[in-house]
Structures are given as C-alpha cells and as structure tokens.
N, C-alpha and C. Protein backbone atom coordinates (compact mmCIF):
# COMPACT_ATOMS: atom_id res chain seq x y z
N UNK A 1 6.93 107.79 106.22
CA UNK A 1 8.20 107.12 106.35
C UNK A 1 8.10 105.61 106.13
N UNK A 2 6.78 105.07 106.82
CA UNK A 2 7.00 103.51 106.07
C UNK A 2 6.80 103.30 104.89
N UNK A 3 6.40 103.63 104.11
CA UNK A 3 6.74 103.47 102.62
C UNK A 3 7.87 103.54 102.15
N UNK A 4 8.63 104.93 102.42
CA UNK A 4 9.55 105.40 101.64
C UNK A 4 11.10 103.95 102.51
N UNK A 5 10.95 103.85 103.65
CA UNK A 5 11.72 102.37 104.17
C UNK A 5 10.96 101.10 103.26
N UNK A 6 9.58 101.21 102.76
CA UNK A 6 9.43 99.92 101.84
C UNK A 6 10.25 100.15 100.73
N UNK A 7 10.18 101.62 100.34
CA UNK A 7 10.67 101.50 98.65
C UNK A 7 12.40 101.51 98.48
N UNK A 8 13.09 102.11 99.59
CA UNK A 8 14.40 101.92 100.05
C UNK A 8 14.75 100.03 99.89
N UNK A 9 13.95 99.28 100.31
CA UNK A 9 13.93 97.93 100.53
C UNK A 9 13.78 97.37 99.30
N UNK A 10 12.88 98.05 98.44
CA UNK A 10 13.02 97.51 96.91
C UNK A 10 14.01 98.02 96.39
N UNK A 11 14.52 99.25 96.27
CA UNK A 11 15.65 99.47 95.31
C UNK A 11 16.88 98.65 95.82
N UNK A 12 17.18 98.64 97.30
CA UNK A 12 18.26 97.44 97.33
C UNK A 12 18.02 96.38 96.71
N UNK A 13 16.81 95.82 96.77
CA UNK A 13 16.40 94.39 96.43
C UNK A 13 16.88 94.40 94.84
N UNK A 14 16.53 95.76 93.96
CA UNK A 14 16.66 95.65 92.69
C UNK A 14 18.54 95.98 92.50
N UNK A 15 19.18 95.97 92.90
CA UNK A 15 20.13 96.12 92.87
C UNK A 15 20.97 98.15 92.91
N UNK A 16 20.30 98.62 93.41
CA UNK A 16 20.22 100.27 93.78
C UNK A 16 21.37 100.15 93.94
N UNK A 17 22.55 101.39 93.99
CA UNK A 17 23.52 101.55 94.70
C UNK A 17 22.99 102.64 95.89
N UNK A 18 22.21 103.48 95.47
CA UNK A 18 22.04 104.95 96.75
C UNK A 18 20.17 104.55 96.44
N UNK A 19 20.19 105.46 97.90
CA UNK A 19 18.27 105.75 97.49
C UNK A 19 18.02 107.07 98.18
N UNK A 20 17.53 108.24 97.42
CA UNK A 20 17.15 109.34 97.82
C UNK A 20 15.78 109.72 97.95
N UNK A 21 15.39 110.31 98.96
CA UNK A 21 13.93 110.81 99.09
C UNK A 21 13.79 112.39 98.80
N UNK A 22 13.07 112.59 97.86
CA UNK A 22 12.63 113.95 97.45
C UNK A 22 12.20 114.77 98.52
N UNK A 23 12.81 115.56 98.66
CA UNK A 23 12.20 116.88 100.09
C UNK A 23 12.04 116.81 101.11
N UNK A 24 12.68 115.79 101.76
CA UNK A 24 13.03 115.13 102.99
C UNK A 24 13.64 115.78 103.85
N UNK A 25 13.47 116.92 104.55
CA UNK A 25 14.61 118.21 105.11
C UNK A 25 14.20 118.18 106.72
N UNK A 26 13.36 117.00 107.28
CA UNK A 26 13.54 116.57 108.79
C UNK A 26 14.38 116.06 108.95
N UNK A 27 15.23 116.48 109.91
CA UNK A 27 16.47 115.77 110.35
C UNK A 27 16.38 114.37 111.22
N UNK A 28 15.12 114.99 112.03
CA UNK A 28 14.93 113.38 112.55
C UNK A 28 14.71 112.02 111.90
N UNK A 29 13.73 112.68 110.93
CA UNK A 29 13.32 111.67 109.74
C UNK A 29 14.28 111.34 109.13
N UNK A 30 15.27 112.48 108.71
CA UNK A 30 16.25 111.96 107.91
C UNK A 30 17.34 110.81 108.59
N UNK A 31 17.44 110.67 109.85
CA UNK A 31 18.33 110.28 110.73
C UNK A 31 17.42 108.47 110.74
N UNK A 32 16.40 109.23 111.41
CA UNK A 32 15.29 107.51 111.20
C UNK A 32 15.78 106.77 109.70
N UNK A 33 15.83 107.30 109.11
CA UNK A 33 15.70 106.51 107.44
C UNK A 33 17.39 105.51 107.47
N UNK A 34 18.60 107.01 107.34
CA UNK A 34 19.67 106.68 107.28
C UNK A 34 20.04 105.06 108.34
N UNK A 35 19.24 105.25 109.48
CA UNK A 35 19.59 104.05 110.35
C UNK A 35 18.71 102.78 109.63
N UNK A 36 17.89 103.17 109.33
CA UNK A 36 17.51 101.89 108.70
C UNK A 36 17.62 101.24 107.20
N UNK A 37 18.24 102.21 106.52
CA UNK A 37 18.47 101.90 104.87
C UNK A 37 19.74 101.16 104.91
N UNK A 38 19.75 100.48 103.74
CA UNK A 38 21.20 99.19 103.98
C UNK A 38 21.76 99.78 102.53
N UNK A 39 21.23 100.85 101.79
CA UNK A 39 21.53 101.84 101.28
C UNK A 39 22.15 102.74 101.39
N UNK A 40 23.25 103.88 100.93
CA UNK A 40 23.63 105.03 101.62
C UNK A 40 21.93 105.90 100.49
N UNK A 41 22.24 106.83 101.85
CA UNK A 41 20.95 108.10 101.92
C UNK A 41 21.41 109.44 100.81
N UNK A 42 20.72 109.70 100.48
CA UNK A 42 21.01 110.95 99.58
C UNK A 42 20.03 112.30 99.70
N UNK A 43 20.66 112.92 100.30
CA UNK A 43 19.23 114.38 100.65
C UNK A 43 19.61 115.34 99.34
N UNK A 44 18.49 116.51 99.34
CA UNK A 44 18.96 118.03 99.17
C UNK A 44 18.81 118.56 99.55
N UNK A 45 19.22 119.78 99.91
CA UNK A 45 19.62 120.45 100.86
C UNK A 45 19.00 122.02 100.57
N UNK A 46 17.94 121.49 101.42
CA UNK A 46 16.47 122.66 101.26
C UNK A 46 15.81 122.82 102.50
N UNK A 47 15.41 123.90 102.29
CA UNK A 47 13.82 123.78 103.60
C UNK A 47 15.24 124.09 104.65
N UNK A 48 15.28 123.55 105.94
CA UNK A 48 16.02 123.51 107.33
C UNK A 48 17.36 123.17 106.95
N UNK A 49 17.27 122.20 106.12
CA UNK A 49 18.71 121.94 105.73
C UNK A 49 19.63 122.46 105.27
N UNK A 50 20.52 123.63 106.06
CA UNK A 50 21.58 124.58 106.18
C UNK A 50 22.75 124.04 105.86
N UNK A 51 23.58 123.77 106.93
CA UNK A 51 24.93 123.36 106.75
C UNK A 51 25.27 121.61 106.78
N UNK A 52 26.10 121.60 105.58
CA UNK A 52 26.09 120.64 105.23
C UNK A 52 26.88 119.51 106.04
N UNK A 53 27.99 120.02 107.15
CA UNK A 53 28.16 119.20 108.34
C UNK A 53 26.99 118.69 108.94
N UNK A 54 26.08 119.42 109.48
CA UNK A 54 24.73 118.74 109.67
C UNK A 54 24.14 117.76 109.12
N UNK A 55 24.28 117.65 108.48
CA UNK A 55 23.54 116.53 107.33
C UNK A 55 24.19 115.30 107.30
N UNK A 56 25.99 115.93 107.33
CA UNK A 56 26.83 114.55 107.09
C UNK A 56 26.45 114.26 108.34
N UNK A 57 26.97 114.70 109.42
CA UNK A 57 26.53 113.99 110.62
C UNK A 57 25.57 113.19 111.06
N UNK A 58 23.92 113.00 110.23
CA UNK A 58 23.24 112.57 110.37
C UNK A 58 23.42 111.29 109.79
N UNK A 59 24.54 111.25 109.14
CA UNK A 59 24.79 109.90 108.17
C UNK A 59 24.58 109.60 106.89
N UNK A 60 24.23 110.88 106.20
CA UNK A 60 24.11 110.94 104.64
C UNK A 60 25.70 111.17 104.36
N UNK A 61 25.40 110.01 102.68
CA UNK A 61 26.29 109.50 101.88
C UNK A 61 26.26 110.49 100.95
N UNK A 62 25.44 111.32 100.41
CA UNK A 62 25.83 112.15 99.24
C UNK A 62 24.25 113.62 99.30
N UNK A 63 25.13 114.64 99.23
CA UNK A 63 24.58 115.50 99.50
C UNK A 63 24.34 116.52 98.01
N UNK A 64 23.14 116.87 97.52
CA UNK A 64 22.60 117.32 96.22
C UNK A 64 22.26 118.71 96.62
N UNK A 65 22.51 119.93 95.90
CA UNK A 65 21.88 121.18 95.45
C UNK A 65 20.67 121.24 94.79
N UNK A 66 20.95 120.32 93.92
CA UNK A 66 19.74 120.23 92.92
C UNK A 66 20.09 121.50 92.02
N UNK A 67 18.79 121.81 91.57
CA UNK A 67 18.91 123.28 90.82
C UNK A 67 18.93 124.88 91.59
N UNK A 68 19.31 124.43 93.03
CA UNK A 68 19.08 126.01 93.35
C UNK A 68 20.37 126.75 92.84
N UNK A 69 21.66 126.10 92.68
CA UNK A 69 22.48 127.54 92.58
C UNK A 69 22.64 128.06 91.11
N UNK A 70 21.64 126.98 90.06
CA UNK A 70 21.92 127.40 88.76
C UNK A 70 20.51 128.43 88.60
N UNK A 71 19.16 128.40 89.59
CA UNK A 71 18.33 129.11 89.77
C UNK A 71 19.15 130.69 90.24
N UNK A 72 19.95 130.58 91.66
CA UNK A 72 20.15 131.83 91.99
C UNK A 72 20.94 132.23 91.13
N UNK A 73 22.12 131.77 90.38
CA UNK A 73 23.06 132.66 89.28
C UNK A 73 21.96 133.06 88.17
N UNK A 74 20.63 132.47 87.70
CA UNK A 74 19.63 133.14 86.89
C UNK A 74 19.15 134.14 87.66
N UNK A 75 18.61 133.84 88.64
CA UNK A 75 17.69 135.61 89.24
C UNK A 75 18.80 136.57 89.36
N UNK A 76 20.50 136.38 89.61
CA UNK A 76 20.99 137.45 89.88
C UNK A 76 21.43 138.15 88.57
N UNK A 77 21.78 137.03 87.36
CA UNK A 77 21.45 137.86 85.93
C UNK A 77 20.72 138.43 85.59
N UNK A 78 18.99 137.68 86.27
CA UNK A 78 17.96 138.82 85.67
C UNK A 78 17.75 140.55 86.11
N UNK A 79 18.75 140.44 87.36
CA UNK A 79 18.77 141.41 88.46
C UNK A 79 19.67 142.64 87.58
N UNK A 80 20.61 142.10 87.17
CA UNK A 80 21.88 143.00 86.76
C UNK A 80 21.42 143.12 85.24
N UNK A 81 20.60 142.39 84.59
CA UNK A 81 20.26 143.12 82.95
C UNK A 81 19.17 143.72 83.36
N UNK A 82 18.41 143.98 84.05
CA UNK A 82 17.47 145.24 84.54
C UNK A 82 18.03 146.35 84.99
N UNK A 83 19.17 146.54 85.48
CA UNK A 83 20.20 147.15 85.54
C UNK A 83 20.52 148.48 84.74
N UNK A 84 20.74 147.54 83.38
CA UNK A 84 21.55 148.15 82.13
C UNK A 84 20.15 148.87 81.62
C-alpha cells in the first residue's frame, strides 16, 4: 500500500483525473487508499468484491467489470454450440 499511495501522489502530481489499482479487492485496503487519495479511486470488482453498494460505500468513484461479463457471455456460447 505505500507505494501504490506514492504512485496515486504522482499521477495527481502529473495531472491524473482517477487512479486505479489493479486487483485491489480488500475492502479495508480499499477504504485505507480511498481516504488518502486526493484522487477519486477506481476498483474492479473481483475476488470479495460482490455488491457494488459495498464498494460505493467504501468511497469509490467508478466501479469497472473489466472483461468478466464479455468472458462469461463467451463460456456460455461455448456451452450452447457444444450443444448443437
């Protein structure tokens, strides 16, 4: 976590609008960060990270899928042309 609060500190410095940490799905951690970034926080929503009230509540500004739901609409195609 102190790094990722150093590198939060540079992207403001560089003029960032958001700063997100890759795979970040502790809530505490995530909560530690959000209080100290002068940034809004950006998660995805993996690992523990369920419902997305949860998350807002912790004080994240923008909440990412990433690639899982274009992953699950692929496995459930691959599911149904095995099918046929």
């Amino acid at each position: 976590m102190p790094e990722a609060k150093e590198r939060e500190a540079a992207f403001a410095d560089s003029g960032a609008d958001g700063f997100f940490v890759p795979g970040l799905t502790d809530t505490a951690l995530i909560s530690s960060l959000v209080e100290a970034a002068t940034l809004p926080v950006n998660v995805m929503m993996m690992g523990n990270l369920k419902l997305i009230d949860q998350v807002a509540a912790l004080g994240v500004c923008r909440i990412s899928f990433g690639p899982a739901p274009f992953l699950a609409a692929l496995a459930d195609m691959e599911m149904r042309l095995k099918e046929i």
